[in-house]
C-alpha atoms as a PDB file:
ATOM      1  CA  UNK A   1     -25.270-135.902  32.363  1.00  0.00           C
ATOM      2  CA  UNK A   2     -24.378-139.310  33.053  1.00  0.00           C
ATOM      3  CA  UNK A   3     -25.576-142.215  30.462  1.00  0.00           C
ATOM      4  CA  UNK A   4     -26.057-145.657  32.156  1.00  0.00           C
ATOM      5  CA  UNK A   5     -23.569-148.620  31.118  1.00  0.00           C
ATOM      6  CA  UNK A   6     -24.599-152.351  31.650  1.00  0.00           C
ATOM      7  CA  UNK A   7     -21.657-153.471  33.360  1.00  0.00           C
ATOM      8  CA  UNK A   8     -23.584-156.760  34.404  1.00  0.00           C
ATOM      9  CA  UNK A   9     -23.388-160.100  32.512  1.00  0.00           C
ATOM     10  CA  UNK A  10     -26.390-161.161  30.381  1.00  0.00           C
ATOM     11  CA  UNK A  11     -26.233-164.276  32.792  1.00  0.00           C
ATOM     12  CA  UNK A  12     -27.046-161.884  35.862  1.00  0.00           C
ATOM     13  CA  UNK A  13     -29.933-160.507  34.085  1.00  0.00           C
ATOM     14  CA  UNK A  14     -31.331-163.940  33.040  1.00  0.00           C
ATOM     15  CA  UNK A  15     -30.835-164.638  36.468  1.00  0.00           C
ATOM     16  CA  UNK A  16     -32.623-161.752  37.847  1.00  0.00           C
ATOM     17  CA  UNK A  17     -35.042-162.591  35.032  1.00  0.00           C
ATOM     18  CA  UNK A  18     -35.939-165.609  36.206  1.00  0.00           C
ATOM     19  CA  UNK A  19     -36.192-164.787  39.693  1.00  0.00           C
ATOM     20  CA  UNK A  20     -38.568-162.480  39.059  1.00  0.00           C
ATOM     21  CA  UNK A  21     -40.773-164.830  36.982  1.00  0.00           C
ATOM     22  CA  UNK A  22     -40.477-167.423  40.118  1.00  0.00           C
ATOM     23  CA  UNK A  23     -41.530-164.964  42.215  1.00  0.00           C
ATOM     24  CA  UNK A  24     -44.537-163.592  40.465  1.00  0.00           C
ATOM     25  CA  UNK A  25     -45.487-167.599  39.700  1.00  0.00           C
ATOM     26  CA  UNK A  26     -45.126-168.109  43.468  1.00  0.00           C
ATOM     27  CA  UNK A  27     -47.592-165.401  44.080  1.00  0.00           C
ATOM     28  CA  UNK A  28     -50.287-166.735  41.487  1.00  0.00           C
ATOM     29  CA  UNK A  29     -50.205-169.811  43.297  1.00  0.00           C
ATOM     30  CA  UNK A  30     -50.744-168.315  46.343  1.00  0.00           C
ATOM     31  CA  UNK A  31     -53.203-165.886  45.272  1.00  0.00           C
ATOM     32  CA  UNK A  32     -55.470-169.355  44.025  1.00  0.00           C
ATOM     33  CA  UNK A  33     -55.045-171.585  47.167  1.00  0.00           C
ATOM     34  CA  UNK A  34     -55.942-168.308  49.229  1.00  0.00           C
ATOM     35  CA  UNK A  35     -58.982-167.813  46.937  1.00  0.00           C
ATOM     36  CA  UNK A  36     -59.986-172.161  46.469  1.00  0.00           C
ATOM     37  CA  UNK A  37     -59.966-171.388  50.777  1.00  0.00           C
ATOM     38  CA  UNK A  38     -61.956-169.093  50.926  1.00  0.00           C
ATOM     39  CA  UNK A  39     -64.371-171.005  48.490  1.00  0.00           C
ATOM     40  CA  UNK A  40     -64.208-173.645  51.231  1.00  0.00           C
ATOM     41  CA  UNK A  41     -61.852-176.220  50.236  1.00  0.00           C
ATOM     42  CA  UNK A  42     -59.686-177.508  52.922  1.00  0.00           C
ATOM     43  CA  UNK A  43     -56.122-176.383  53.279  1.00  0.00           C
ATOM     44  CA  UNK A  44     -54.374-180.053  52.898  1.00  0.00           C
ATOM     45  CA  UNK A  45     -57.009-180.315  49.197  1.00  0.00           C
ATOM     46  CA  UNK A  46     -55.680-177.060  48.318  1.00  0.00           C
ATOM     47  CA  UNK A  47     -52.127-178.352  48.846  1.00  0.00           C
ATOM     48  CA  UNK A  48     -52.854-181.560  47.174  1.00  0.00           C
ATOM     49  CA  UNK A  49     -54.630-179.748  44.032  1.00  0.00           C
ATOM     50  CA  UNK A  50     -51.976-177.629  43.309  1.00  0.00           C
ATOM     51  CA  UNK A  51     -49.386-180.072  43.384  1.00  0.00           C
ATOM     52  CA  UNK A  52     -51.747-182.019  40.703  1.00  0.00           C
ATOM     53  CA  UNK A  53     -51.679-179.089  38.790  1.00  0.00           C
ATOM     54  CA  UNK A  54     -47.880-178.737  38.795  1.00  0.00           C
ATOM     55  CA  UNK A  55     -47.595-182.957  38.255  1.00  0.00           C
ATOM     56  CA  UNK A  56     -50.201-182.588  35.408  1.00  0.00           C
ATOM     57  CA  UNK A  57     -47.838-179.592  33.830  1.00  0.00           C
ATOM     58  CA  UNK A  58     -44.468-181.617  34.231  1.00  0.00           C
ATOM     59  CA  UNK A  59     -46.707-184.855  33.094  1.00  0.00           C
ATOM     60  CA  UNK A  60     -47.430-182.844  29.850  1.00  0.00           C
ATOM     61  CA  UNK A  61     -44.081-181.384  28.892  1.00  0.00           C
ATOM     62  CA  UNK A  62     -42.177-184.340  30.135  1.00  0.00           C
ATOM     63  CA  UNK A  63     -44.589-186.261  27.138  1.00  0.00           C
ATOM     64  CA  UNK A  64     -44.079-183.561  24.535  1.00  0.00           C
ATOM     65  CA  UNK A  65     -40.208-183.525  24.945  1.00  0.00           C
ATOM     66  CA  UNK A  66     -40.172-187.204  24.488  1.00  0.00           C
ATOM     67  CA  UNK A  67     -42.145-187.409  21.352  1.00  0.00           C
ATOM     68  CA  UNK A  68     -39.535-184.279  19.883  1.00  0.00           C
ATOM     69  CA  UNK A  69     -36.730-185.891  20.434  1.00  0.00           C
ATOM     70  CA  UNK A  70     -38.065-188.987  18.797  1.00  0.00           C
ATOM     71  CA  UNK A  71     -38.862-187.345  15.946  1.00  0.00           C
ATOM     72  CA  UNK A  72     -35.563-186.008  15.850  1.00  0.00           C
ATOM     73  CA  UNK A  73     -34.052-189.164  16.382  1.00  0.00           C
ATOM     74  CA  UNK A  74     -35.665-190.593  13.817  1.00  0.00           C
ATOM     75  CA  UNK A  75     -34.847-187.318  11.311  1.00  0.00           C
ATOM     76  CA  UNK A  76     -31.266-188.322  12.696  1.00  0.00           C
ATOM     77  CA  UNK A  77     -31.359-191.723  11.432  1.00  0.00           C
ATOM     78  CA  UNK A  78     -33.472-191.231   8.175  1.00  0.00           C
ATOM     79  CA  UNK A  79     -30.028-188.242   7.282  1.00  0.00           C
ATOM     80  CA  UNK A  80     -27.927-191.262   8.201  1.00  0.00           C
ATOM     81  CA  UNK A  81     -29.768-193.607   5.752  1.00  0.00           C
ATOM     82  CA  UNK A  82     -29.919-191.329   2.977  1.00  0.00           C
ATOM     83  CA  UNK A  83     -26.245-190.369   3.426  1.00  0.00           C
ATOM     84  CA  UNK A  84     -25.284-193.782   3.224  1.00  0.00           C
ATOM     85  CA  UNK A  85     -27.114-194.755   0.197  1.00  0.00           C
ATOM     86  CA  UNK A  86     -24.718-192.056  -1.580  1.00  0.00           C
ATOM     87  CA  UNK A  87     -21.891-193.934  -0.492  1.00  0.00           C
ATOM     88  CA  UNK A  88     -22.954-197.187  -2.316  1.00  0.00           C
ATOM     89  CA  UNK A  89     -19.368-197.802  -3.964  1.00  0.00           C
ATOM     90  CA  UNK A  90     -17.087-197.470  -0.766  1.00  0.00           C
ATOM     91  CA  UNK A  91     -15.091-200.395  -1.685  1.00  0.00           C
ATOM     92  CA  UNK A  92     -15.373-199.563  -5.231  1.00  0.00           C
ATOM     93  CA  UNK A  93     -11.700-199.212  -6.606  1.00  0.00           C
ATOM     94  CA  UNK A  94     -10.844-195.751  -7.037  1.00  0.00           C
ATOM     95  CA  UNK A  95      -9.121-193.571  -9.927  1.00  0.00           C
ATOM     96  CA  UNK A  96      -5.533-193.243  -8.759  1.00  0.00           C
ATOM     97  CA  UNK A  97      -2.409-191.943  -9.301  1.00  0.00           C
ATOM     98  CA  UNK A  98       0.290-194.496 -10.825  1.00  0.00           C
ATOM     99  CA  UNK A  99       2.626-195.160 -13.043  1.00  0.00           C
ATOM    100  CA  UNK A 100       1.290-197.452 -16.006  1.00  0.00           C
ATOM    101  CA  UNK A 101       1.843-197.925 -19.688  1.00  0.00           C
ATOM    102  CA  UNK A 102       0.929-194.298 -20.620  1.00  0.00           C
ATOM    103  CA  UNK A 103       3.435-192.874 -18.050  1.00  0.00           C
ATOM    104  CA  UNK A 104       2.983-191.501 -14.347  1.00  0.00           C
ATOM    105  CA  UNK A 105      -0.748-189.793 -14.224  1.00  0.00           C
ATOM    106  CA  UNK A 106      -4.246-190.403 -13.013  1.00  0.00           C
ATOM    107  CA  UNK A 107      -5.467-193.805 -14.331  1.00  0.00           C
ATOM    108  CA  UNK A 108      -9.033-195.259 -13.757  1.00  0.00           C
ATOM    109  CA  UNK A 109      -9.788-198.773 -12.325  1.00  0.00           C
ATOM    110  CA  UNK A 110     -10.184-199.739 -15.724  1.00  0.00           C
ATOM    111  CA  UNK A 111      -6.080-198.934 -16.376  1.00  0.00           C
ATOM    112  CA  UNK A 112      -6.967-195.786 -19.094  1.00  0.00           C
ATOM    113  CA  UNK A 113      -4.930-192.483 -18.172  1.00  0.00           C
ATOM    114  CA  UNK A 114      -7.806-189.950 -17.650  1.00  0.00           C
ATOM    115  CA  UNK A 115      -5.766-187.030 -17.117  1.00  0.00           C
ATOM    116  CA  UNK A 116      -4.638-184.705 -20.190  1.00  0.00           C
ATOM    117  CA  UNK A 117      -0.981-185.907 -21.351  1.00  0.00           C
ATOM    118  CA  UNK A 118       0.938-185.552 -24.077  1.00  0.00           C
ATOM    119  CA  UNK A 119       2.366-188.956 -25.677  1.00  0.00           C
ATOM    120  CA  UNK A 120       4.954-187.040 -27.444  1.00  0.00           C
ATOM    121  CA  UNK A 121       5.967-185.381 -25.025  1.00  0.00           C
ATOM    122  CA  UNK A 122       9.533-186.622 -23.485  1.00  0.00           C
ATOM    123  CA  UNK A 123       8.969-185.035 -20.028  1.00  0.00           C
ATOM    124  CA  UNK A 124       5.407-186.553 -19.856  1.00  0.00           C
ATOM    125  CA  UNK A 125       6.353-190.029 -18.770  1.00  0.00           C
END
């Protein structure tokens, strides 16, 4: 007994995939303009209705993909906003590390050591 291996790439069979779909959408179509013929509409108006149809179709998602991306444009640049409004004190001074009249530590921007110390201690400077 032999089992089967898929030694093909998914991209072959999303290929293949795909081909098949064209294929089976290509005999749809001309499964309708055989049967709008037969109803009596002229070949050329057969032609020229069913690339309507596929204009109307590209029409439609060609609409609906701009008002998505709009929306996530706009999504985009309402995160922005918001992130921004956190950042309100960018050029706020910052607590730093420096040497002032408590020693070497972490002083605010109002010049009080915020980090635990020891005054008495000698190596604490």
């Amino acid at each position: 007994m032999i089992s089967h291996t898929h030694n093909e790439r998914w991209s072959h069979r999303l290929g293949r995939r795909a081909g098949h779909a064209w294929r089976g959408y290509l005999r749809r179509e001309q499964r309708a303009a055989g049967w709008l013929v037969a109803r009596g509409v002229p070949a050329g108006a057969t032609t020229a209705l069913l690339w309507l149809a596929k204009l109307l179709v590209l029409g439609v998602l060609l609409y609906v993909a701009f008002w998505f991306f709009l929306l996530v444009f706009v999504l985009l640049v309402a995160r922005g906003f918001a992130h921004n409004e956190q950042d309100e004190d960018l050029w706020a001074q910052q607590d730093e590390l420096r040497h002032g009249t408590a020693g070497y530590g972490l002083y605010s921007s109002g010049g009080q050591r915020i980090d635990p110390h020891d005054p008495n201690n000698p190596y604490d400077e």
